[in-house]
PDB file of N, CA and C in Angstrom:
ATOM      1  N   UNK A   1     -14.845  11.848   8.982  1.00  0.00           N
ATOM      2  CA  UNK A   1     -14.169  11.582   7.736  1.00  0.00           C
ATOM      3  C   UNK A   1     -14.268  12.816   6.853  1.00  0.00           C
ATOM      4  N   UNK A   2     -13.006  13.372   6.110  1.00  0.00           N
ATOM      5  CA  UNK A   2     -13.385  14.040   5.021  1.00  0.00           C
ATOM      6  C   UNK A   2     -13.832  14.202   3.811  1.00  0.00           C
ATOM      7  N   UNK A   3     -14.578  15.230   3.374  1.00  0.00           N
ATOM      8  CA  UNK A   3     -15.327  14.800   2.557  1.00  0.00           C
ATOM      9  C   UNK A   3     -15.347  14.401   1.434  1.00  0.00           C
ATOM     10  N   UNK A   4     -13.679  14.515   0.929  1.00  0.00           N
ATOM     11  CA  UNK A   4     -13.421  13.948  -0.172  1.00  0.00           C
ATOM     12  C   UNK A   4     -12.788  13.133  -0.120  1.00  0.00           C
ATOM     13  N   UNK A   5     -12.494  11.942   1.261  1.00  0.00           N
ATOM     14  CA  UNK A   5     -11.903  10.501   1.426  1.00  0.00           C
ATOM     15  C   UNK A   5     -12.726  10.088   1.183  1.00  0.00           C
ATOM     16  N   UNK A   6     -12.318   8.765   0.652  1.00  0.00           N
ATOM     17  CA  UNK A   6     -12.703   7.417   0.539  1.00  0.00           C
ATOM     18  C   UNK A   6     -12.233   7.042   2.100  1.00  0.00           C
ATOM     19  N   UNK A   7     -13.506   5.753   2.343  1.00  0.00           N
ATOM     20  CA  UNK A   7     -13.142   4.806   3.685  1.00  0.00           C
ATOM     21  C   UNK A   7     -11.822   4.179   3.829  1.00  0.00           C
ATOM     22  N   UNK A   8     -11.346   4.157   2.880  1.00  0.00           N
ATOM     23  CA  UNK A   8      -9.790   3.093   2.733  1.00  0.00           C
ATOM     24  C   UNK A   8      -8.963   4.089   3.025  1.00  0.00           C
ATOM     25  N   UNK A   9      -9.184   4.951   2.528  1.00  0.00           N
ATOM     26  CA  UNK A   9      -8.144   6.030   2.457  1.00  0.00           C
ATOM     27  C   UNK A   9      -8.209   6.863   4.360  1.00  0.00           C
ATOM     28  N   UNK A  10      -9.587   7.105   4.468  1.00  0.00           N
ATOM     29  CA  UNK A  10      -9.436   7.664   6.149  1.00  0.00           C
ATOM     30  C   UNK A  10      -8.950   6.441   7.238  1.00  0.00           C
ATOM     31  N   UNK A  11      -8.806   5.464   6.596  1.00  0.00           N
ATOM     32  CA  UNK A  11      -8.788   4.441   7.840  1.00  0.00           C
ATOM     33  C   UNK A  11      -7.061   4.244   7.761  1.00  0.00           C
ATOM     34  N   UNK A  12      -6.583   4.360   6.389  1.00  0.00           N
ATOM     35  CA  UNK A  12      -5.223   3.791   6.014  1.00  0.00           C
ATOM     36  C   UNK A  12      -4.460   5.221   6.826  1.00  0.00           C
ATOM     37  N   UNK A  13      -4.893   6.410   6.544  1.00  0.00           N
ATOM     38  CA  UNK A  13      -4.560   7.968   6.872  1.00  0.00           C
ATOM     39  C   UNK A  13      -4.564   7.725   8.564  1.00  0.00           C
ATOM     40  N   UNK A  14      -5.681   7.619   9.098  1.00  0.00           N
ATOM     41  CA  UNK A  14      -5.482   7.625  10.948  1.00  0.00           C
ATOM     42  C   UNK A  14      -4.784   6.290  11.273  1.00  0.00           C
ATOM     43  N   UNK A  15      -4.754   5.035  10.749  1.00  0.00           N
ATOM     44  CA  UNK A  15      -4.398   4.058  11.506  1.00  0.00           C
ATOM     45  C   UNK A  15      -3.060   3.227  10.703  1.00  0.00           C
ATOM     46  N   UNK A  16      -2.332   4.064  10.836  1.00  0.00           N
ATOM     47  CA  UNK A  16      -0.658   3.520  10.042  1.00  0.00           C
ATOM     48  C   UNK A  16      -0.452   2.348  11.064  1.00  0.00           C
ATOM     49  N   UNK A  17      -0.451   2.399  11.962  1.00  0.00           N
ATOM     50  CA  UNK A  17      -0.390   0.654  12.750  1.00  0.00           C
ATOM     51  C   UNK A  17      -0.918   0.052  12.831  1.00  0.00           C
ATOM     52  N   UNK A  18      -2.433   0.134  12.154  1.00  0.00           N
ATOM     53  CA  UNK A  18      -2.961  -0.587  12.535  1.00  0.00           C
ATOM     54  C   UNK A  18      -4.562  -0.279  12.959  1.00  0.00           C
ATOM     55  N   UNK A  19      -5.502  -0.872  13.251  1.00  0.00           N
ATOM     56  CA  UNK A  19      -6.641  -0.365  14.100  1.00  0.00           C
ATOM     57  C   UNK A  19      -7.298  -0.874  15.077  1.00  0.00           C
ATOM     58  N   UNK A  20      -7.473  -0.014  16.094  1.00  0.00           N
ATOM     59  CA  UNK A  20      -8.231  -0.690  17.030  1.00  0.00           C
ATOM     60  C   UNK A  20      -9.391  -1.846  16.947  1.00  0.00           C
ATOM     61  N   UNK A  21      -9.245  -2.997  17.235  1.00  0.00           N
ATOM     62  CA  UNK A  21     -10.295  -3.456  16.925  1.00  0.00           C
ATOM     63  C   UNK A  21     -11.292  -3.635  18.371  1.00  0.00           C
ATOM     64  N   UNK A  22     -12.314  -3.268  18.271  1.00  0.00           N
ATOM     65  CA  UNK A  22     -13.329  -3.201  19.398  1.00  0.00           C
ATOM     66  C   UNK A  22     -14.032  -4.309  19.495  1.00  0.00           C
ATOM     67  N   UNK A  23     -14.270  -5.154  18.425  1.00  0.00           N
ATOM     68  CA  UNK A  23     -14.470  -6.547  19.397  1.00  0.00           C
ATOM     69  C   UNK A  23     -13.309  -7.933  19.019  1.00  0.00           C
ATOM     70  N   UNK A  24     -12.759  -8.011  20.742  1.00  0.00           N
ATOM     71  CA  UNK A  24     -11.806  -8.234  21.235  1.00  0.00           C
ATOM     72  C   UNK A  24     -12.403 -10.086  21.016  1.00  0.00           C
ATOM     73  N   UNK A  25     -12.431 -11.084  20.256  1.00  0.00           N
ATOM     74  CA  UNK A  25     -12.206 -12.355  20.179  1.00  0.00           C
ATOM     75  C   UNK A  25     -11.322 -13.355  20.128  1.00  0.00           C
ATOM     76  N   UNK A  26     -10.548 -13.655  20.701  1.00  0.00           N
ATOM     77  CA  UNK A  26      -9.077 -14.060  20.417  1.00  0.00           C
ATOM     78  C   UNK A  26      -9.587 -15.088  19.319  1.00  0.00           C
ATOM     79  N   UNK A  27     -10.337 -15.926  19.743  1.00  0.00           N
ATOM     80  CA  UNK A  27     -10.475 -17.290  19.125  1.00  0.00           C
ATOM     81  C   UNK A  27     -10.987 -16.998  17.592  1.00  0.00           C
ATOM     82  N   UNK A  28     -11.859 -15.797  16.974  1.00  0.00           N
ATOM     83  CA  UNK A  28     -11.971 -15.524  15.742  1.00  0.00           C
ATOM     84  C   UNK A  28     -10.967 -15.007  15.299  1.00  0.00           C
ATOM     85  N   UNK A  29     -10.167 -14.228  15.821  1.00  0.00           N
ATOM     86  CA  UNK A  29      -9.165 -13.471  15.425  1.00  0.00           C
ATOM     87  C   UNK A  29      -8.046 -14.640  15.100  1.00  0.00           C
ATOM     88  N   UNK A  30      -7.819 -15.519  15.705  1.00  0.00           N
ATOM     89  CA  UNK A  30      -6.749 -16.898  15.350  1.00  0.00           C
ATOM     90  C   UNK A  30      -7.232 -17.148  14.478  1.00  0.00           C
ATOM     91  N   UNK A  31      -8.397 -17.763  14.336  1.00  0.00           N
ATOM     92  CA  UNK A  31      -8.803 -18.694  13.722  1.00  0.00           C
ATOM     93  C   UNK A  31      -9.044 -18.063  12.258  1.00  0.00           C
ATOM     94  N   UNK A  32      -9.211 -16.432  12.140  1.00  0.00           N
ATOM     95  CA  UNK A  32      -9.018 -15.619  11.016  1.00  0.00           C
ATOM     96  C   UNK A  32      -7.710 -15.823   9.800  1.00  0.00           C
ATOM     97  N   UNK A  33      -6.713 -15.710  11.118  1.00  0.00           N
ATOM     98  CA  UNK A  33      -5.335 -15.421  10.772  1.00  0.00           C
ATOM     99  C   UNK A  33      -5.073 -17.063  10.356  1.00  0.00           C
ATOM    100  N   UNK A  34      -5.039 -17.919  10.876  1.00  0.00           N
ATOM    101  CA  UNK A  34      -4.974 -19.181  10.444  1.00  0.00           C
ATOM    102  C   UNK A  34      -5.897 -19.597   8.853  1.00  0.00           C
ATOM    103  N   UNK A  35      -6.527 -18.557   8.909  1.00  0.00           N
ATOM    104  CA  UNK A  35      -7.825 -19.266   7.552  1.00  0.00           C
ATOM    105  C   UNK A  35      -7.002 -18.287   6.450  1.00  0.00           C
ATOM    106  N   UNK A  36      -6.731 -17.233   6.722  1.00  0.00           N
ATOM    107  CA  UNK A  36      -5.604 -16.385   5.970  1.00  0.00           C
ATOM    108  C   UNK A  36      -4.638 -16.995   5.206  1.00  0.00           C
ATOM    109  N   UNK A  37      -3.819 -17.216   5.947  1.00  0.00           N
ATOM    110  CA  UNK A  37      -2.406 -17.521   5.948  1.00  0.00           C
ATOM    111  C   UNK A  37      -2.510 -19.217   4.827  1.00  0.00           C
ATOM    112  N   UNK A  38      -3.505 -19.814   6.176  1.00  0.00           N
ATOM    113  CA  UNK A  38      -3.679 -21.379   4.442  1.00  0.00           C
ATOM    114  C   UNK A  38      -4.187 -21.246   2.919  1.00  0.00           C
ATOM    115  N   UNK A  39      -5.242 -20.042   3.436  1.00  0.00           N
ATOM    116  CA  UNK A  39      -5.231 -19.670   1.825  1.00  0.00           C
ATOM    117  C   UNK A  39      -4.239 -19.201   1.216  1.00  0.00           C
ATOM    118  N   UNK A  40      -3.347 -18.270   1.451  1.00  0.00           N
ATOM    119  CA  UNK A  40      -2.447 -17.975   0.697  1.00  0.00           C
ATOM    120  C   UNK A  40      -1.050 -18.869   0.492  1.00  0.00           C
ATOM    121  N   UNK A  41      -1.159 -19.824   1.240  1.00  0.00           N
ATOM    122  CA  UNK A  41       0.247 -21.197   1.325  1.00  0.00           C
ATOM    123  C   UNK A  41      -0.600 -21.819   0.643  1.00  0.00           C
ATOM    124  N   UNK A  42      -2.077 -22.768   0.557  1.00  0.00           N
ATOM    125  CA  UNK A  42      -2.043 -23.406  -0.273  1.00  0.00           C
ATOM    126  C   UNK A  42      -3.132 -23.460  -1.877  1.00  0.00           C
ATOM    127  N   UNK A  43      -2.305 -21.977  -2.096  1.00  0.00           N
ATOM    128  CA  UNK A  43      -2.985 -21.281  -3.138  1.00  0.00           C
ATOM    129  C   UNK A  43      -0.936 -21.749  -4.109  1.00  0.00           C
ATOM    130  N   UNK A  44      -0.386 -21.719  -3.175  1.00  0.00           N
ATOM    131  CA  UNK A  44       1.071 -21.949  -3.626  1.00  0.00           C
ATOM    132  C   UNK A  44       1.448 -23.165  -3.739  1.00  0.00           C
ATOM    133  N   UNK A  45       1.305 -23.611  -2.871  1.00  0.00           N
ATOM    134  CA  UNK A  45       1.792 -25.031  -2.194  1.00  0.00           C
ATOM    135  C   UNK A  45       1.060 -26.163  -2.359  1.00  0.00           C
ATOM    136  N   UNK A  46       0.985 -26.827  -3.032  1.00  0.00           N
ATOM    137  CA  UNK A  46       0.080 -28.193  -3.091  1.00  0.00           C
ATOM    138  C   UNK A  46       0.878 -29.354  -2.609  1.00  0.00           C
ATOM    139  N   UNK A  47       0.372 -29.895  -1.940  1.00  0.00           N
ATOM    140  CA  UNK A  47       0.874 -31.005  -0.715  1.00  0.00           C
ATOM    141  C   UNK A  47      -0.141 -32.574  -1.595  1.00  0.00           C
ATOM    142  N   UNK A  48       1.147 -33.237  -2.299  1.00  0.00           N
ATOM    143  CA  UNK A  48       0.420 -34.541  -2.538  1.00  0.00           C
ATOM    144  C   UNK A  48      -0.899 -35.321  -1.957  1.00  0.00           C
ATOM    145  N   UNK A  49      -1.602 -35.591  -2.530  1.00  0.00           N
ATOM    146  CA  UNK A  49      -2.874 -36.495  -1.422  1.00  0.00           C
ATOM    147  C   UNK A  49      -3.681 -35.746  -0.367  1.00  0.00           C
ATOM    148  N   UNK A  50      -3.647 -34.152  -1.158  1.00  0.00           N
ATOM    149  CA  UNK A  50      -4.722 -33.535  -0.212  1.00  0.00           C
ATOM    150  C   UNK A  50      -5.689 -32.887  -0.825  1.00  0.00           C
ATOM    151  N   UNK A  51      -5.393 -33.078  -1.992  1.00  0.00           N
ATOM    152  CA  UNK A  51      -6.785 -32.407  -2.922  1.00  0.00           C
ATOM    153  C   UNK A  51      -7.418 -34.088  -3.787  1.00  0.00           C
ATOM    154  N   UNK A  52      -8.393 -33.590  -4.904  1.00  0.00           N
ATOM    155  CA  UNK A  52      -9.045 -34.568  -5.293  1.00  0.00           C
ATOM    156  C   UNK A  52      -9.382 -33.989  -6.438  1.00  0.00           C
ATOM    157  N   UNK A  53      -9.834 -35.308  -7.796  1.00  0.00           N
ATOM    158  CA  UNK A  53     -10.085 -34.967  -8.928  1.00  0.00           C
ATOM    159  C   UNK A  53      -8.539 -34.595  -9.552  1.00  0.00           C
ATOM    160  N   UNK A  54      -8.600 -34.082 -10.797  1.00  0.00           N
ATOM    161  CA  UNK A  54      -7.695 -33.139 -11.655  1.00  0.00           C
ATOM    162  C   UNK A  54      -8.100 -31.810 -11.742  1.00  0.00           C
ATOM    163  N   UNK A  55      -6.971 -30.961 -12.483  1.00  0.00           N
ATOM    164  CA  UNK A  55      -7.001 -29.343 -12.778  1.00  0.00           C
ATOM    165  C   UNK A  55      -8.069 -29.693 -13.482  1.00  0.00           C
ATOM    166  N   UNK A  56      -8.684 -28.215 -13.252  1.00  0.00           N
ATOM    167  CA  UNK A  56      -9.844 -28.065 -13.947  1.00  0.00           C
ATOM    168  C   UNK A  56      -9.436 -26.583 -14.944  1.00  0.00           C
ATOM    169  N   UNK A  57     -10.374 -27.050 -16.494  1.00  0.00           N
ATOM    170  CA  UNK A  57      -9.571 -25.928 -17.227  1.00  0.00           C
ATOM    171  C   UNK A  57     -10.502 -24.945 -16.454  1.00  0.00           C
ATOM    172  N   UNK A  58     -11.810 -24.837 -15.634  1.00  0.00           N
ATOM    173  CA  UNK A  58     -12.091 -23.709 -15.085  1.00  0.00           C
ATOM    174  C   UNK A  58     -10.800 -22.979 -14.086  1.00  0.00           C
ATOM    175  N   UNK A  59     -10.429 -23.428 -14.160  1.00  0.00           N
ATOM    176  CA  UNK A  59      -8.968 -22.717 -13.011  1.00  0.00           C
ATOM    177  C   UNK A  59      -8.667 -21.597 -13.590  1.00  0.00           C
ATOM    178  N   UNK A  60      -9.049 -21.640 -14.729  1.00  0.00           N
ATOM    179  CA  UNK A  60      -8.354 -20.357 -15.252  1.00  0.00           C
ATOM    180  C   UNK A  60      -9.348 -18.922 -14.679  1.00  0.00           C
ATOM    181  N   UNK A  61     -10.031 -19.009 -14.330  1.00  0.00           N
ATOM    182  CA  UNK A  61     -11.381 -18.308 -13.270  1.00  0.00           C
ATOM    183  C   UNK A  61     -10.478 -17.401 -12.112  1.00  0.00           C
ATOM    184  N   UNK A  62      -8.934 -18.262 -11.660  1.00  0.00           N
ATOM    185  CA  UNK A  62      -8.490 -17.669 -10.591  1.00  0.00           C
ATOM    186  C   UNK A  62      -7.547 -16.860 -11.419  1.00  0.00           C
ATOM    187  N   UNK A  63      -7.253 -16.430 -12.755  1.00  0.00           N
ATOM    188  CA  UNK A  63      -6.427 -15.910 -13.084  1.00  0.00           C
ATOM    189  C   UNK A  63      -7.296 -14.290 -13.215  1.00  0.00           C
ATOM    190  N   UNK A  64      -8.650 -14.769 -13.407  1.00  0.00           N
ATOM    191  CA  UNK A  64      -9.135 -13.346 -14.343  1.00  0.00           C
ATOM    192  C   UNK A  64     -10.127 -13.031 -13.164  1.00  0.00           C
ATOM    193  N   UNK A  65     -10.839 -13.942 -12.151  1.00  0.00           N
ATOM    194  CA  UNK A  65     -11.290 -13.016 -11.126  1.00  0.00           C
ATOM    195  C   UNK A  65     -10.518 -12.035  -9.996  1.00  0.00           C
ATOM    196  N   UNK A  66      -9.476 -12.310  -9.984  1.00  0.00           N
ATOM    197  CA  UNK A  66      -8.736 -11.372  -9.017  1.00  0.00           C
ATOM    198  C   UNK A  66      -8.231  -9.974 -10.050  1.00  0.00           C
ATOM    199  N   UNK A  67      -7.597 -10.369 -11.340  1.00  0.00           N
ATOM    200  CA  UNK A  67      -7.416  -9.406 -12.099  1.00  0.00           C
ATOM    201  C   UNK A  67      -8.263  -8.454 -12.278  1.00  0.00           C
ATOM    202  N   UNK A  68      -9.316  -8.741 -12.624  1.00  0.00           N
ATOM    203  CA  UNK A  68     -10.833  -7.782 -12.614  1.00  0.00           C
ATOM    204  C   UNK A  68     -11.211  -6.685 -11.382  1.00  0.00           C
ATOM    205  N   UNK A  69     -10.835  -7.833 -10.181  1.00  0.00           N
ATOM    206  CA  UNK A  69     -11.016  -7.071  -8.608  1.00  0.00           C
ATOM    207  C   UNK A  69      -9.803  -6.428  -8.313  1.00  0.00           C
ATOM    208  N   UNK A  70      -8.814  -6.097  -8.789  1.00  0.00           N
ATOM    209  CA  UNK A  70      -7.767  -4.832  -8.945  1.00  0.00           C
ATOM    210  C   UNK A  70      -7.827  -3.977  -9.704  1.00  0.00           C
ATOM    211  N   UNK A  71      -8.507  -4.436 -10.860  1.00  0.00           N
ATOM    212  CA  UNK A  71      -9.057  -3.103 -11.813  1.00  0.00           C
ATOM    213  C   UNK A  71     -10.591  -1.962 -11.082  1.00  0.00           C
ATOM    214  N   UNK A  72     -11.246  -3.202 -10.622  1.00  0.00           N
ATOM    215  CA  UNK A  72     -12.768  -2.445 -10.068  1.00  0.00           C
ATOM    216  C   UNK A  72     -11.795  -1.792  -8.841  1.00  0.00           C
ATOM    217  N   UNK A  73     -11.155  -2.455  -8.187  1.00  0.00           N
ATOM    218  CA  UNK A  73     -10.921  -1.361  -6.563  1.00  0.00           C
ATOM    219  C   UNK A  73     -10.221  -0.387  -7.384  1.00  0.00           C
ATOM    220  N   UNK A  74      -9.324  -0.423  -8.092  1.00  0.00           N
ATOM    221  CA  UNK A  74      -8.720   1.281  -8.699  1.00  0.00           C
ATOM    222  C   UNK A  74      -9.934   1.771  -9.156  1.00  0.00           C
ATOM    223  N   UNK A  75     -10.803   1.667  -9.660  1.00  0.00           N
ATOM    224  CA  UNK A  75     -11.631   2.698 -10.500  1.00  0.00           C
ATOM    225  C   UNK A  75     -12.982   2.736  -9.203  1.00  0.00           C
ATOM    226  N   UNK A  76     -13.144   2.107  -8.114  1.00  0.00           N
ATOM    227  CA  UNK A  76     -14.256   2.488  -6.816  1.00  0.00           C
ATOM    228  C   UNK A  76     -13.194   3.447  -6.049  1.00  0.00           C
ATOM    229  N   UNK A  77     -11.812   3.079  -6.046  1.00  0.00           N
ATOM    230  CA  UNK A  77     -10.957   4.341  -5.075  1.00  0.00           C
ATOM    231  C   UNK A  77     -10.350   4.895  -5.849  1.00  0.00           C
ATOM    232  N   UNK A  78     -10.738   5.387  -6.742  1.00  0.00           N
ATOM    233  CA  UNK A  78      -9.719   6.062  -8.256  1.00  0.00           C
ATOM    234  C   UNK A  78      -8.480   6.879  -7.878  1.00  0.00           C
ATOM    235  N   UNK A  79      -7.809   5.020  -7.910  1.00  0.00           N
ATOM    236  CA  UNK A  79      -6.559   5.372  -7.703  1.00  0.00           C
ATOM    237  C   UNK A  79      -6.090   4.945  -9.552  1.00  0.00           C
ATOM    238  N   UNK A  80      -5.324   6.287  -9.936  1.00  0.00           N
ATOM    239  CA  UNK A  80      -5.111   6.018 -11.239  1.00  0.00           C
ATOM    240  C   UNK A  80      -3.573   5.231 -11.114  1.00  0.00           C
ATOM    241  N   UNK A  81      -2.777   5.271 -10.381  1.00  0.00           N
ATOM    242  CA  UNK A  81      -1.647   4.358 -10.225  1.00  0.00           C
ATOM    243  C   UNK A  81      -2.434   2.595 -10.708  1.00  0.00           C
ATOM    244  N   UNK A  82      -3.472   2.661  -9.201  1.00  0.00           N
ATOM    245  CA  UNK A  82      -3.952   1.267  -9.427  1.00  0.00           C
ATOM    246  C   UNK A  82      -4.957   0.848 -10.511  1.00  0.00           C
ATOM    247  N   UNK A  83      -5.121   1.586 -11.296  1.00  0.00           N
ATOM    248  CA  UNK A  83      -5.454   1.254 -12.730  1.00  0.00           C
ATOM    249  C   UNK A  83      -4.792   1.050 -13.799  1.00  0.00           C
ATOM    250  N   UNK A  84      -3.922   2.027 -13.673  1.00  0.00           N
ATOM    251  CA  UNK A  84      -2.608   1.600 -14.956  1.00  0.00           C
ATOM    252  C   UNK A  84      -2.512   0.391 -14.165  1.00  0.00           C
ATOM    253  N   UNK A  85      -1.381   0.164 -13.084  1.00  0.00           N
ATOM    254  CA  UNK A  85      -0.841  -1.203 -12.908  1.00  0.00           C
ATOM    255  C   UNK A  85      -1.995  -2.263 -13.017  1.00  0.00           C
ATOM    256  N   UNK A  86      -2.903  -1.794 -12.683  1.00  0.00           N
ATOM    257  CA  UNK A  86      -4.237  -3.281 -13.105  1.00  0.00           C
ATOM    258  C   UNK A  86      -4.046  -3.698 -14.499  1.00  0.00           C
ATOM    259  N   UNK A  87      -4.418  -2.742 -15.227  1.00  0.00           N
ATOM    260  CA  UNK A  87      -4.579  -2.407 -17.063  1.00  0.00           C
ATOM    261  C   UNK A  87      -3.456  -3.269 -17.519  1.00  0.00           C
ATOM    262  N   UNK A  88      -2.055  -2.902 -16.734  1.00  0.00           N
ATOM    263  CA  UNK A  88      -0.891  -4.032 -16.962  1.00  0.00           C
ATOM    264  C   UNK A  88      -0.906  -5.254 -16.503  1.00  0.00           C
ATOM    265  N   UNK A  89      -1.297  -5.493 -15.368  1.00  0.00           N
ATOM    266  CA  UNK A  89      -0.865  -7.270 -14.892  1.00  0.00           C
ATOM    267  C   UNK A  89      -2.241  -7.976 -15.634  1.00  0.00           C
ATOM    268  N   UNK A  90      -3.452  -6.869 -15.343  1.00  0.00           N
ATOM    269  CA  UNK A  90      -4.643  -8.142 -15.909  1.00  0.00           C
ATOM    270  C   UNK A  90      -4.495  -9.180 -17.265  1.00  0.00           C
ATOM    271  N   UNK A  91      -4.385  -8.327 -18.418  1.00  0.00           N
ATOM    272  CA  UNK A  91      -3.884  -8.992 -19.598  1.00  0.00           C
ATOM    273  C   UNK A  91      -2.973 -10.118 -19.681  1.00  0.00           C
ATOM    274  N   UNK A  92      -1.393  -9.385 -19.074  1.00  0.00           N
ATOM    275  CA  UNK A  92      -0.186 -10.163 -19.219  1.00  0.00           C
ATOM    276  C   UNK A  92      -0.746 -11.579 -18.264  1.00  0.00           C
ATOM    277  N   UNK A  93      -1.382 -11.433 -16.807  1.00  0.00           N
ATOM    278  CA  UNK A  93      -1.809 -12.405 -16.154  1.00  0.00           C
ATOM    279  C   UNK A  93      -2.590 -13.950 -16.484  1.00  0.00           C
ATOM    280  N   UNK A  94      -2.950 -12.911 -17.426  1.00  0.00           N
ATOM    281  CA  UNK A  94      -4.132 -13.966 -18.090  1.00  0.00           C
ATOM    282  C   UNK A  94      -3.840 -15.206 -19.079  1.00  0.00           C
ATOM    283  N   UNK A  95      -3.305 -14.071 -19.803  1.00  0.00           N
ATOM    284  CA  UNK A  95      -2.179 -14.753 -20.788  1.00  0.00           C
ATOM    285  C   UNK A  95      -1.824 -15.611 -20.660  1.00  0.00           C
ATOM    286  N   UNK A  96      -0.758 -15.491 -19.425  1.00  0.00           N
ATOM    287  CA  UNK A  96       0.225 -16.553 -19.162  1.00  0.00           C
ATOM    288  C   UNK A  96      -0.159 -17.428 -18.375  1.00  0.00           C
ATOM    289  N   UNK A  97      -1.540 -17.445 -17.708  1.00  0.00           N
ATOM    290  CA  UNK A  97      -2.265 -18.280 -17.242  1.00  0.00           C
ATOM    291  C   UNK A  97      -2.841 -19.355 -18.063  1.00  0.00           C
ATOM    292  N   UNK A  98      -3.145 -18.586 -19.548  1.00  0.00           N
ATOM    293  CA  UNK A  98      -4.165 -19.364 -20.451  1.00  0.00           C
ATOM    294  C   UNK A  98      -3.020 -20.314 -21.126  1.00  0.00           C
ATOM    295  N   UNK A  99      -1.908 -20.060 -21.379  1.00  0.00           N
ATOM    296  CA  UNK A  99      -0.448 -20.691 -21.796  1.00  0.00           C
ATOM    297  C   UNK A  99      -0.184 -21.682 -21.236  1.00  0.00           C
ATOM    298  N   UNK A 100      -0.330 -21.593 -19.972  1.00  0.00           N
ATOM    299  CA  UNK A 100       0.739 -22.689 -19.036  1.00  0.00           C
ATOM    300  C   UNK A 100      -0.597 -23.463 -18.836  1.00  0.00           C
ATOM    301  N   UNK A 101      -2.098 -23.270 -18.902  1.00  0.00           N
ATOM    302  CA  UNK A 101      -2.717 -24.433 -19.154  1.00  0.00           C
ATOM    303  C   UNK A 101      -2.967 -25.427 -20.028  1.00  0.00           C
ATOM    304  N   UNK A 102      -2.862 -25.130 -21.395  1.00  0.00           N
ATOM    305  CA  UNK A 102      -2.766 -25.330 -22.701  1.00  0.00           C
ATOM    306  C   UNK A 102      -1.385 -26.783 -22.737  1.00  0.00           C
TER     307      UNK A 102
END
């Protein structure tokens, strides 16, 4: 690695397709991609009669912990792109998070 990469940056730099992965599990590797993919469908998607309780005003937790963790990865890989754009969505995010619960 060079000495002024970051890990994200030498891995993103040699492996544009992708990377070898050396241990070969099919069944974690599914079962990865499957645990993936539902989080992000039913982070969207709420399917009647599969959750329990009501919204919780803690919900608002998912607006400002991810916002925070786009600001910290720009300023650990100081990427100043990904700080301005953090600096922008975190606020506006929040906002309109704290709005539409209200």
């Amino acid at each position: 690695m060079r000495k002024d990469a970051t890990l994200f940056n030498e891995i993103a730099i040699k492996c544009k397709d992708g990377f070898d992965n050396k241990w070969n599990n099919k069944y974690v590797e599914v079962t990865e991609q499957v645990g993936r993919l539902g989080c992000f469908g039913f982070m969207i998607i709420n399917i009647p009669g599969t959750w329990f309780g009501r919204w919780s005003d803690e919900a608002l937790a998912l607006s400002i912990i991810p916002s925070m963790l786009f600001l910290f990865s720009g300023i650990m890989s100081r990427s100043v792109l990904l700080i301005i754009a953090s600096v922008l969505f975190a606020p506006s995010h929040i906002v309109i998070s704290y709005k539409n619960v209200k």
